[in-house]
N, C-alpha and C. Protein backbone atom coordinates (compact mmCIF):
# COMPACT_ATOMS: atom_id res chain seq x y z
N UNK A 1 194.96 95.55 65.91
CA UNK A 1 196.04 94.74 65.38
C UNK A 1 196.35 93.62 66.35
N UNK A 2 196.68 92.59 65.48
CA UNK A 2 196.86 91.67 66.62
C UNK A 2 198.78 91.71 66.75
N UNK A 3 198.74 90.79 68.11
CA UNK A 3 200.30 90.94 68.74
C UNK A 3 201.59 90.68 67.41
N UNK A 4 201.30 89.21 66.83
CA UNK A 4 201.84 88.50 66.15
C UNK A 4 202.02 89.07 65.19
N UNK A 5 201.33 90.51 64.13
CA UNK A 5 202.01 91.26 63.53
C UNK A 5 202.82 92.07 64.08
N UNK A 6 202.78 92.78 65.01
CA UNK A 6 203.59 93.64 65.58
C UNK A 6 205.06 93.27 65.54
N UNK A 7 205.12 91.74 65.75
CA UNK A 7 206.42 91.02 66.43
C UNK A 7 207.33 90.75 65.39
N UNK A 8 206.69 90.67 64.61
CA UNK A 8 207.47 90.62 63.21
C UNK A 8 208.47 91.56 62.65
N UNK A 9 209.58 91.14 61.64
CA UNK A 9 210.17 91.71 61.32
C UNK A 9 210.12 92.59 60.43
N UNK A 10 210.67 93.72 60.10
CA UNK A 10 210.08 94.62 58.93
C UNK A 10 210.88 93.98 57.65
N UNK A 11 209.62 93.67 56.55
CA UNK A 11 210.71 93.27 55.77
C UNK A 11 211.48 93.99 54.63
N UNK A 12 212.58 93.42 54.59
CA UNK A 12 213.63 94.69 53.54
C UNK A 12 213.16 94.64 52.15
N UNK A 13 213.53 95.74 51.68
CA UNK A 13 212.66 96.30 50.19
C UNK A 13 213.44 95.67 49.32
N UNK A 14 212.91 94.72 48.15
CA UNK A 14 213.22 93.50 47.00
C UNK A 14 215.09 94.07 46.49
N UNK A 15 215.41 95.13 46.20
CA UNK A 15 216.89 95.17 45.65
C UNK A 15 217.59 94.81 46.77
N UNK A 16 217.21 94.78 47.91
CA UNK A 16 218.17 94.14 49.22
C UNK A 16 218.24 92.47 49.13
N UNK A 17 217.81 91.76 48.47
CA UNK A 17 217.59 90.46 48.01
C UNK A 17 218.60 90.40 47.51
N UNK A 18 219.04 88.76 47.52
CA UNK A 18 220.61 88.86 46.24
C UNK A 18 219.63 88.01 44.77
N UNK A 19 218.32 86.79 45.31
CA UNK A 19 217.73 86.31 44.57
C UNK A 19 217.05 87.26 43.51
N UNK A 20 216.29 88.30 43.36
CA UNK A 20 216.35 89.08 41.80
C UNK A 20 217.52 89.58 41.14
N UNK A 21 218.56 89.48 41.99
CA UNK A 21 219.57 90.02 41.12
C UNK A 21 219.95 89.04 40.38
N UNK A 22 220.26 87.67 41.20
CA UNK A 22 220.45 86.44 40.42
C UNK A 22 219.87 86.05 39.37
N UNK A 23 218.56 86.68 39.45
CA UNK A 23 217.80 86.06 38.63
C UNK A 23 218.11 87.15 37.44
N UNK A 24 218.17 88.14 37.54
CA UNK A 24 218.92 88.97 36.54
C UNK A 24 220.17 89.35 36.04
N UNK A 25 220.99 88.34 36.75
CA UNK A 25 222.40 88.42 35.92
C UNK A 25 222.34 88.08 34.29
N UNK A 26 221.57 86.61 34.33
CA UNK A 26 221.51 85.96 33.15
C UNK A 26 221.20 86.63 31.90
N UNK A 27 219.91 87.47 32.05
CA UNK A 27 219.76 88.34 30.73
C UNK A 27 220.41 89.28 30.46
N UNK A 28 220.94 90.54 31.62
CA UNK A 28 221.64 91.48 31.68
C UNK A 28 222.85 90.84 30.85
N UNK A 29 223.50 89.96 31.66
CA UNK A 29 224.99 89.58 30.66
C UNK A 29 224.72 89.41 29.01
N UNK A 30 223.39 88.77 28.78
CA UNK A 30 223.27 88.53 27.43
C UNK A 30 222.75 89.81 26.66
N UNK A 31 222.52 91.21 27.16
CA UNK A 31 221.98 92.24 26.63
C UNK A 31 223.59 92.81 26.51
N UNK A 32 224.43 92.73 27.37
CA UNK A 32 225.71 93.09 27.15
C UNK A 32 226.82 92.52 26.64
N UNK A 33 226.54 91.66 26.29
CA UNK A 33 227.51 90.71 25.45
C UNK A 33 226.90 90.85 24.12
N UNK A 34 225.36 90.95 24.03
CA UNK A 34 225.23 90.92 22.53
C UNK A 34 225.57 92.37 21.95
N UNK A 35 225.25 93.48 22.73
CA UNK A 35 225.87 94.69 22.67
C UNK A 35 226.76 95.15 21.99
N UNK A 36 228.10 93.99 22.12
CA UNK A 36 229.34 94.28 22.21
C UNK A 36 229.54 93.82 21.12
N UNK A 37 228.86 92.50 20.70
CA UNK A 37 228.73 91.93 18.98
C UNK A 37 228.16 92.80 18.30
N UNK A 38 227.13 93.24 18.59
CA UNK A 38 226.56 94.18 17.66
C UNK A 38 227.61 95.33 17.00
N UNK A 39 228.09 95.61 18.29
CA UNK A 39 229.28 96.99 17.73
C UNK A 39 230.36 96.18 16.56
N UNK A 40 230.62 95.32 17.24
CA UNK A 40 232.32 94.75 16.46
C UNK A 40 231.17 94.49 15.00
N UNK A 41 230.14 93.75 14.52
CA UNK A 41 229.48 93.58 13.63
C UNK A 41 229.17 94.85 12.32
N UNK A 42 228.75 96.09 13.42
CA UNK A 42 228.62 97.06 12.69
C UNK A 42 230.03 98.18 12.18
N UNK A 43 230.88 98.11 12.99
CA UNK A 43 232.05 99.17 13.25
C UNK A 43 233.44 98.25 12.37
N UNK A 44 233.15 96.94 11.98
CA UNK A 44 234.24 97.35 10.66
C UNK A 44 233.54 96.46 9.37
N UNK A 45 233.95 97.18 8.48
CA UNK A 45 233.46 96.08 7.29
C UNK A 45 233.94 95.06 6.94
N UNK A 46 233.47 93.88 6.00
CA UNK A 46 234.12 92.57 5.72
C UNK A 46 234.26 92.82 4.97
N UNK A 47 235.49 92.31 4.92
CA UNK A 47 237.19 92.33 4.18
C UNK A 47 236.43 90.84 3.18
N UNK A 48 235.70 89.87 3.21
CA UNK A 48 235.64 88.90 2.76
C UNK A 48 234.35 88.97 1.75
N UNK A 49 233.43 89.87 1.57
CA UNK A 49 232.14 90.07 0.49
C UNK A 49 232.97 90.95 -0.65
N UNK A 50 233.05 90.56 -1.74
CA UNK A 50 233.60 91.19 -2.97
C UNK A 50 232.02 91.56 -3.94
N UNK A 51 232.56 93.01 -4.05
CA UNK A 51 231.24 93.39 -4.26
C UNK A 51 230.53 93.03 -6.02
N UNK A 52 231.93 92.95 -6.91
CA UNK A 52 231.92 92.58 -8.15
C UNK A 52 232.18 91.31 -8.17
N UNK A 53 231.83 90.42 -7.69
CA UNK A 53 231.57 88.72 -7.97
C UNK A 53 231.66 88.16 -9.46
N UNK A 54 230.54 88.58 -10.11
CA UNK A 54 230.55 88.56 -11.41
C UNK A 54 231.75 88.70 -12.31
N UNK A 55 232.75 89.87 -12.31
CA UNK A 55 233.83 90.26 -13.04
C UNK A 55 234.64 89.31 -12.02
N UNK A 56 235.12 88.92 -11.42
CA UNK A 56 235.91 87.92 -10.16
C UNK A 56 235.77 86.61 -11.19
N UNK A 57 234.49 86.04 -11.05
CA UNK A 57 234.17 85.09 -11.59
C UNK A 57 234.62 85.12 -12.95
N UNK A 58 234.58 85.78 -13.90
CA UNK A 58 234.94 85.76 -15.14
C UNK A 58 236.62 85.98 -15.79
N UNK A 59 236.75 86.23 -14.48
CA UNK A 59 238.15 86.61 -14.52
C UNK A 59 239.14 85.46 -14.08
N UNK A 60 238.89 83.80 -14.18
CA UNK A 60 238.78 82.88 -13.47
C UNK A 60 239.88 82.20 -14.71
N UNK A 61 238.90 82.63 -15.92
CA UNK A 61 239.50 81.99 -17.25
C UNK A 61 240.98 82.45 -17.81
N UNK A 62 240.73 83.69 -17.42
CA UNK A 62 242.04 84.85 -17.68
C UNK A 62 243.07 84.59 -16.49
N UNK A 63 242.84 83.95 -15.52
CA UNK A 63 243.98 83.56 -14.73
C UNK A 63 244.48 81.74 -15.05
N UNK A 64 243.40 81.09 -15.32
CA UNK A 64 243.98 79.30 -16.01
C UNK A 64 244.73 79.83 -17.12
N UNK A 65 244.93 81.07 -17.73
CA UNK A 65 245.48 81.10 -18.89
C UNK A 65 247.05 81.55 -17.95
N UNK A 66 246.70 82.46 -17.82
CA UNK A 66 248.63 82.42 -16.85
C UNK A 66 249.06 80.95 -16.44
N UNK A 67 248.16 80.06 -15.88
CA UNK A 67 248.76 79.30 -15.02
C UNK A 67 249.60 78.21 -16.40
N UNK A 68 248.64 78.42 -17.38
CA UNK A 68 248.97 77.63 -18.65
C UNK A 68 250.25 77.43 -19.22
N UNK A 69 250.36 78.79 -19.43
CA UNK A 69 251.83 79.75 -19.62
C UNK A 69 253.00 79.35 -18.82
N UNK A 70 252.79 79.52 -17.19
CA UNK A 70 253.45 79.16 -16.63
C UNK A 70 254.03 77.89 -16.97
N UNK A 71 252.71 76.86 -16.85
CA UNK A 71 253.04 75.41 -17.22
C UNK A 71 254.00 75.05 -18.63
N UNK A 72 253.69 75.74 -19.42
CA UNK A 72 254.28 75.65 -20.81
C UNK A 72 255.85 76.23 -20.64
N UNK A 73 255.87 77.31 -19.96
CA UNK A 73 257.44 77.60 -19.48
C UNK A 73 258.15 76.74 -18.38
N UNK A 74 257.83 75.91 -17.93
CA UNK A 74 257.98 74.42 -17.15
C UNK A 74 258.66 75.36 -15.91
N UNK A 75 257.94 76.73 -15.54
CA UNK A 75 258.33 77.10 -14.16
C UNK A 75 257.75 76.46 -13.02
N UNK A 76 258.74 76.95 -12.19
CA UNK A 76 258.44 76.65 -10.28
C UNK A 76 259.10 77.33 -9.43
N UNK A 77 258.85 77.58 -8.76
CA UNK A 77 259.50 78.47 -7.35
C UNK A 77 259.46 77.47 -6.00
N UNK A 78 260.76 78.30 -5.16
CA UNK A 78 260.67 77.99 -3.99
C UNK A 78 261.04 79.17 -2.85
N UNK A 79 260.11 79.23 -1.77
CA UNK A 79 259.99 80.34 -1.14
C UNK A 79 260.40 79.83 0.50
N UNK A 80 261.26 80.76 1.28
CA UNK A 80 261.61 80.41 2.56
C UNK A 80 261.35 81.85 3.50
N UNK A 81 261.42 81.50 4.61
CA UNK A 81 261.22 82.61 5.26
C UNK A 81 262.50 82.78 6.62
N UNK A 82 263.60 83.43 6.40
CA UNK A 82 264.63 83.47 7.44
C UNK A 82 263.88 84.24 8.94
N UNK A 83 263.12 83.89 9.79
CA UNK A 83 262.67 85.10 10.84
C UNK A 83 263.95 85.42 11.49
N UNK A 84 265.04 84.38 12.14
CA UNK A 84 266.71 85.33 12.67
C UNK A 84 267.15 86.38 11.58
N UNK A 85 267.23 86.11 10.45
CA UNK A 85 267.68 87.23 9.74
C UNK A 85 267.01 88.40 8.97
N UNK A 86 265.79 88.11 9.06
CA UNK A 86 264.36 88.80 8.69
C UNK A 86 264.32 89.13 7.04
N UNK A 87 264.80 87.53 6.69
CA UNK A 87 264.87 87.51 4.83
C UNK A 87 264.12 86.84 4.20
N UNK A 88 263.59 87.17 3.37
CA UNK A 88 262.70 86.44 2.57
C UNK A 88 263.39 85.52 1.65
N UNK A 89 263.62 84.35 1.15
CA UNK A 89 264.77 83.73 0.52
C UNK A 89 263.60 83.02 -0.47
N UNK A 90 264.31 83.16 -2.14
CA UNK A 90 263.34 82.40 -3.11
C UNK A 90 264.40 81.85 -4.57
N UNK A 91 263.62 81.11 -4.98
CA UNK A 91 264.17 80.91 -6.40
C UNK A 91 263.56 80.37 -7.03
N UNK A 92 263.53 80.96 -8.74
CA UNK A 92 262.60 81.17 -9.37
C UNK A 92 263.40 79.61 -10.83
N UNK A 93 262.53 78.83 -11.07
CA UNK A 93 263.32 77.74 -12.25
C UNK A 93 262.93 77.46 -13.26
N UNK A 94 263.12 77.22 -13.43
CA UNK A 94 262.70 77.40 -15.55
C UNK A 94 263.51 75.92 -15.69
N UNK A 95 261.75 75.07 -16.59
CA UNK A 95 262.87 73.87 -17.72
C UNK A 95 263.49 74.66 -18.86
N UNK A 96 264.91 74.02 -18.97
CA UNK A 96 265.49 74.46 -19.86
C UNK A 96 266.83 75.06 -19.72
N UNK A 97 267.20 75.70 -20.83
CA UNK A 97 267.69 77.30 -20.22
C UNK A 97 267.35 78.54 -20.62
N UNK A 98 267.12 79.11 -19.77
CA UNK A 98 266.96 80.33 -19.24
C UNK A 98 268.02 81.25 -20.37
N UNK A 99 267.10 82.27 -21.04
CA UNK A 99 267.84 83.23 -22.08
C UNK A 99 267.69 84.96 -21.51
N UNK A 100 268.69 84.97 -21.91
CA UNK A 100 268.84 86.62 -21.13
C UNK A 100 268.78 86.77 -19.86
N UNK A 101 268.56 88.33 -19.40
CA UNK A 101 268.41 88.93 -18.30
C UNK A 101 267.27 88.32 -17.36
N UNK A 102 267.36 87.57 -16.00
CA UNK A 102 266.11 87.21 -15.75
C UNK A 102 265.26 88.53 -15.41
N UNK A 103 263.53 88.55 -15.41
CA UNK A 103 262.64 89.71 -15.25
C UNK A 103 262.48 90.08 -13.96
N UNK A 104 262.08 91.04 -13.67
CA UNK A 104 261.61 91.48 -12.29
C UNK A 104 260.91 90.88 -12.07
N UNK A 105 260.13 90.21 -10.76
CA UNK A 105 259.11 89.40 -10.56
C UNK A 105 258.18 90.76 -9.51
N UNK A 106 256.67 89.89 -9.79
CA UNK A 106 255.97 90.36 -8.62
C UNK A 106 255.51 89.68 -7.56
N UNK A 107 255.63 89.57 -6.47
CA UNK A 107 255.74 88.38 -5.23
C UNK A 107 254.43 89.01 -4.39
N UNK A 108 252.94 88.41 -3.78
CA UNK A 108 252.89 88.93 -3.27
C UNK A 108 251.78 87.53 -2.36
N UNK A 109 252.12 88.34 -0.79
CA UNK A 109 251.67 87.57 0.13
C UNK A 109 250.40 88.11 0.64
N UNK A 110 249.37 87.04 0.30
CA UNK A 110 247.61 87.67 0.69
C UNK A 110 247.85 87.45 1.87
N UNK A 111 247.31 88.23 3.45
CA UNK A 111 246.77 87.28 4.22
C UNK A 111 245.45 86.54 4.09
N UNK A 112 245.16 85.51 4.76
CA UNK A 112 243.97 85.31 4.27
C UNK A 112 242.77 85.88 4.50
N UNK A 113 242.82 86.79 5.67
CA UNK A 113 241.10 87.17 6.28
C UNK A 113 241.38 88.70 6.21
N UNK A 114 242.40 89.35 5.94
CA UNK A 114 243.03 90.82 6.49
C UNK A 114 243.87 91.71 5.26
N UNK A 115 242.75 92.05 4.62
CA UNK A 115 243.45 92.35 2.66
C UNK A 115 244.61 93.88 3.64
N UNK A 116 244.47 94.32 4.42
CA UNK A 116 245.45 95.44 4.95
C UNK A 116 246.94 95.03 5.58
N UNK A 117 247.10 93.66 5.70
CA UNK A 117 248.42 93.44 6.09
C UNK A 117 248.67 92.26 4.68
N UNK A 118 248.30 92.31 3.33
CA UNK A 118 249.24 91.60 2.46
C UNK A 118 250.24 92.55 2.69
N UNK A 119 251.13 91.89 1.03
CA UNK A 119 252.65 92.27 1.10
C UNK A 119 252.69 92.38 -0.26
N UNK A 120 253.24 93.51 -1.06
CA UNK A 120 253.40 93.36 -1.92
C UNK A 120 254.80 93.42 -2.37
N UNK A 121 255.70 92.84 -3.14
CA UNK A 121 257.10 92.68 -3.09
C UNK A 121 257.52 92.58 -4.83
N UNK A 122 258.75 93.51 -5.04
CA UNK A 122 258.97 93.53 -6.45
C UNK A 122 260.51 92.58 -6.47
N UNK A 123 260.66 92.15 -6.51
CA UNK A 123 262.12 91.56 -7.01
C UNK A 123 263.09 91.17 -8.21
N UNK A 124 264.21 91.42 -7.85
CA UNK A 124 265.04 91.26 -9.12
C UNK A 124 265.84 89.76 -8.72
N UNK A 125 265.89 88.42 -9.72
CA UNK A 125 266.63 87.19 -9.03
C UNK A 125 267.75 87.24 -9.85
N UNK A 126 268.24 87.19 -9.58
CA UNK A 126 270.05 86.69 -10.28
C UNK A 126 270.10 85.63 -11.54
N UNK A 127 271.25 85.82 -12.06
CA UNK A 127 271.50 84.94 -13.04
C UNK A 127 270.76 83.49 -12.59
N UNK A 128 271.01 83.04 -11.73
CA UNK A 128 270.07 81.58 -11.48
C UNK A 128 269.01 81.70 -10.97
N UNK A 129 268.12 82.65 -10.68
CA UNK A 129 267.04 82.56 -10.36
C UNK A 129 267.03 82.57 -8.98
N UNK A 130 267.71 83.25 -8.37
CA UNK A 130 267.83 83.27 -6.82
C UNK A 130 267.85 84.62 -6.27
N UNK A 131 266.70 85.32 -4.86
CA UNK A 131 266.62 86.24 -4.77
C UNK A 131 266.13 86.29 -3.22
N UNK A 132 267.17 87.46 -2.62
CA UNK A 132 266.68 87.80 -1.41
C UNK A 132 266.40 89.02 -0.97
N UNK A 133 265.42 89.27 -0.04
CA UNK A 133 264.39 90.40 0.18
C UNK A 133 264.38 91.02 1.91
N UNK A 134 264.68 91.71 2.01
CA UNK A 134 264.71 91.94 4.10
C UNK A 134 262.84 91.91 3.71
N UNK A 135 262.59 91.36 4.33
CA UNK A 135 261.01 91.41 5.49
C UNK A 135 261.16 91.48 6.43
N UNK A 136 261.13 92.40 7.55
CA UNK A 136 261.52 92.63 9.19
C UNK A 136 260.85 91.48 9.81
N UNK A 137 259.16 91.07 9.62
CA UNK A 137 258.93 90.56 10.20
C UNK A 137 257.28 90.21 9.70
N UNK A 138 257.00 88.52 9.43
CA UNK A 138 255.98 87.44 8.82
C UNK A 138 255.28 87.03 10.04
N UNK A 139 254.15 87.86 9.80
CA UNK A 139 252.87 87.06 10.41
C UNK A 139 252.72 85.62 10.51
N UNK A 140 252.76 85.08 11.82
CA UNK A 140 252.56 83.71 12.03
C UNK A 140 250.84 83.31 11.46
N UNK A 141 250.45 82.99 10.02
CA UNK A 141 249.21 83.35 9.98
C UNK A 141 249.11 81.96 8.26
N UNK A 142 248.18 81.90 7.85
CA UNK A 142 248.02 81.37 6.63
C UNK A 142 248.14 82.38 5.37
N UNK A 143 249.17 82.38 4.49
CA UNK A 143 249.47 83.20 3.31
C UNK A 143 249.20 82.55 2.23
N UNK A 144 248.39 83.30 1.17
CA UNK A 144 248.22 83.19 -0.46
C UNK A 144 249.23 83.61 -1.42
N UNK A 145 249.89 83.04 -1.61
CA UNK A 145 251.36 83.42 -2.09
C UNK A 145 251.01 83.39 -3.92
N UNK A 146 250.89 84.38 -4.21
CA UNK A 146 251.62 84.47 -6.02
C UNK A 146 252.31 84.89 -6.56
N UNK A 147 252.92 84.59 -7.38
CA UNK A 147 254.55 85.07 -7.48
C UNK A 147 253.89 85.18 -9.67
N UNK A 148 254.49 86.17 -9.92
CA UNK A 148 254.26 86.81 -11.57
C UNK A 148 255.39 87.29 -12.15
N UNK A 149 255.32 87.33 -13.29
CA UNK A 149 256.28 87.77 -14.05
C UNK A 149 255.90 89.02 -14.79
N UNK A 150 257.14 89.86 -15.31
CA UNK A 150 257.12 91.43 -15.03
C UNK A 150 256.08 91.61 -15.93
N UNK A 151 255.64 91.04 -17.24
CA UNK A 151 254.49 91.06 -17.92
C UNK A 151 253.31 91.01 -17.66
N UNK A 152 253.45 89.95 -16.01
CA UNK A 152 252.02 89.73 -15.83
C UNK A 152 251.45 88.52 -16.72
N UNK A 153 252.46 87.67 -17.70
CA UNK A 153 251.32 86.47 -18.25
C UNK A 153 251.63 85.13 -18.15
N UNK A 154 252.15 85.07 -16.92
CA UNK A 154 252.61 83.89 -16.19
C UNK A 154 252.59 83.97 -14.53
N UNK A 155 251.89 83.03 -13.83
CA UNK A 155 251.89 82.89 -12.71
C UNK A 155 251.98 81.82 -11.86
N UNK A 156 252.32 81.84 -10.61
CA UNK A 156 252.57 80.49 -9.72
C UNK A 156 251.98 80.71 -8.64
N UNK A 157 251.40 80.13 -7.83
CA UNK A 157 250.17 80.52 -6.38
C UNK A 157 250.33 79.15 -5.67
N UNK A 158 250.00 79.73 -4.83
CA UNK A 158 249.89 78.29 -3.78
C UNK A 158 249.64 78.80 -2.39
N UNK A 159 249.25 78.13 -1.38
CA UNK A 159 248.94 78.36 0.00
C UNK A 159 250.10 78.13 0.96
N UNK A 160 250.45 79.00 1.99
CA UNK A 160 251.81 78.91 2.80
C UNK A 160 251.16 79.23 4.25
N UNK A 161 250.92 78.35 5.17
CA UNK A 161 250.72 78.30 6.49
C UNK A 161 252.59 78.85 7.31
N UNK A 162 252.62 79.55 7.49
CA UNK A 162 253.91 80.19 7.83
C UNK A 162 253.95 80.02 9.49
N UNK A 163 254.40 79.43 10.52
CA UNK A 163 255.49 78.39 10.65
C UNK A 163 255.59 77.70 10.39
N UNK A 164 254.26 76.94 10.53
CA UNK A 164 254.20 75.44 10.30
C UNK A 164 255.17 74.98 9.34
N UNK A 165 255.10 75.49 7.63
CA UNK A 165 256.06 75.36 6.86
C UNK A 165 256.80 75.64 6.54
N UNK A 166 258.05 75.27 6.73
CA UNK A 166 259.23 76.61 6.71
C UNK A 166 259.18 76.68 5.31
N UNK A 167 258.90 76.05 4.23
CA UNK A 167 259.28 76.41 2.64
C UNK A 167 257.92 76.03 2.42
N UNK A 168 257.81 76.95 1.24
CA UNK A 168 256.85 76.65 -0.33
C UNK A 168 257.43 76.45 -1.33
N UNK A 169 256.97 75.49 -2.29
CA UNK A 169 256.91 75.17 -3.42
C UNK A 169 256.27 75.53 -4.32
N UNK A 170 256.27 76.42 -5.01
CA UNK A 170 255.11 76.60 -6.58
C UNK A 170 255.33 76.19 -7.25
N UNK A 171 254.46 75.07 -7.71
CA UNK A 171 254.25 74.98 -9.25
C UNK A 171 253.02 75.05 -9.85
N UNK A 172 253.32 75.12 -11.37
CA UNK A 172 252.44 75.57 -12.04
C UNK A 172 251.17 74.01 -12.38
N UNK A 173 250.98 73.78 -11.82
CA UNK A 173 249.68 72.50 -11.26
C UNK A 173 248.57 73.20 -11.89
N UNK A 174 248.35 72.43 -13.40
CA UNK A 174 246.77 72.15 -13.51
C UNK A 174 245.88 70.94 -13.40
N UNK A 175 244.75 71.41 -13.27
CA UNK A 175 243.67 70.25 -13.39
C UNK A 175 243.74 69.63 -14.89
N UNK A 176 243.61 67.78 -14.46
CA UNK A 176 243.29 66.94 -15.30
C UNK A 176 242.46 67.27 -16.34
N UNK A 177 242.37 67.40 -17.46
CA UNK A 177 240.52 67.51 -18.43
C UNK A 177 240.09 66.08 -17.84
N UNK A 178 238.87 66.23 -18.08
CA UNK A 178 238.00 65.19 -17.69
C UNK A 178 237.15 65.02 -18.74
N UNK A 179 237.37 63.40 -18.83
CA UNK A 179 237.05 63.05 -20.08
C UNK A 179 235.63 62.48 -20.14
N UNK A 180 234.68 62.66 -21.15
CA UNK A 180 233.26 62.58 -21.10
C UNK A 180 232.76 61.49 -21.36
């Protein structure tokens, strides 16, 4: 052997390096991050694939017909949200006047991505169409708001970004025909 090996240092075994580790952070993180998608991907289902599309779809015609109704009863609503007093505040208007007892309504708030925290709400409004509801407490979130009548053959819908807007308005808004 010659001197000049001898003199040398012994060298340390490759995991004593910080350079392969470096060099293996990069994939490692991406085997564990995708990991973690994979789980959240598999471990809940989407709330957003409707498995009967078809009957959805057809059922499209049977709701322009409420909205029709609605329109023809020259209703509209207006919806507020008290969060200090944790009230739901609405009123329901009719062109015209209004005969008899007003109906129970059905009120109900979709969220948009999370069908387990809607709201479903029955109400009774007063001689003028005015009605309040305790809700403890409204998701700061985007709401699908439809509001029905106790029959079911009249309806009012609309979209409610809840702070942003402190009130909604429904009305019964159809599309133009379009003429050929």
């Amino acid at each position: 052997m010659s001197v000049s090996m001898l003199e040398q240092a012994p060298v340390a075994p490759w995991w004593k390096h910080r350079w392969p580790w470096l060099l293996m952070a990069g994939p490692l993180t991406a085997v564990v991050v995708g990991s973690g998608f994979g789980y959240l991907a598999f471990s809940q289902q989407d709330a957003l694939v409707v498995g009967d599309y078809y009957k959805r779809g057809k059922a499209i015609n049977q709701d322009l017909r409420r909205d029709h109704r609605a329109a023809a009863l020259g209703l509209s609503a207006q919806l507020s949200y008290d969060a200090s007093r944790g009230m739901l505040v609405g009123k329901l208007q009719r062109d015209g006047a209004a005969s008899g007892q007003p109906e129970k309504l059905f009120v109900r708030l979709s969220h948009a991505t999370l069908p387990e925290k809607d709201i479903n709400l029955v109400v009774q409004p007063d001689a003028n169409g005015v009605f309040e509801l305790n809700l403890p407490l409204l998701e700061r979130t985007r709401w699908v708001v439809l509001m029905e009548g106790e029959q079911r053959d009249w309806r009012l819908a609309g979209s409610w970004i809840w702070p942003k807007q402190a009130a909604i308005s429904l009305q019964a808004d159809l599309p133009e025909p379009v003429d050929k």
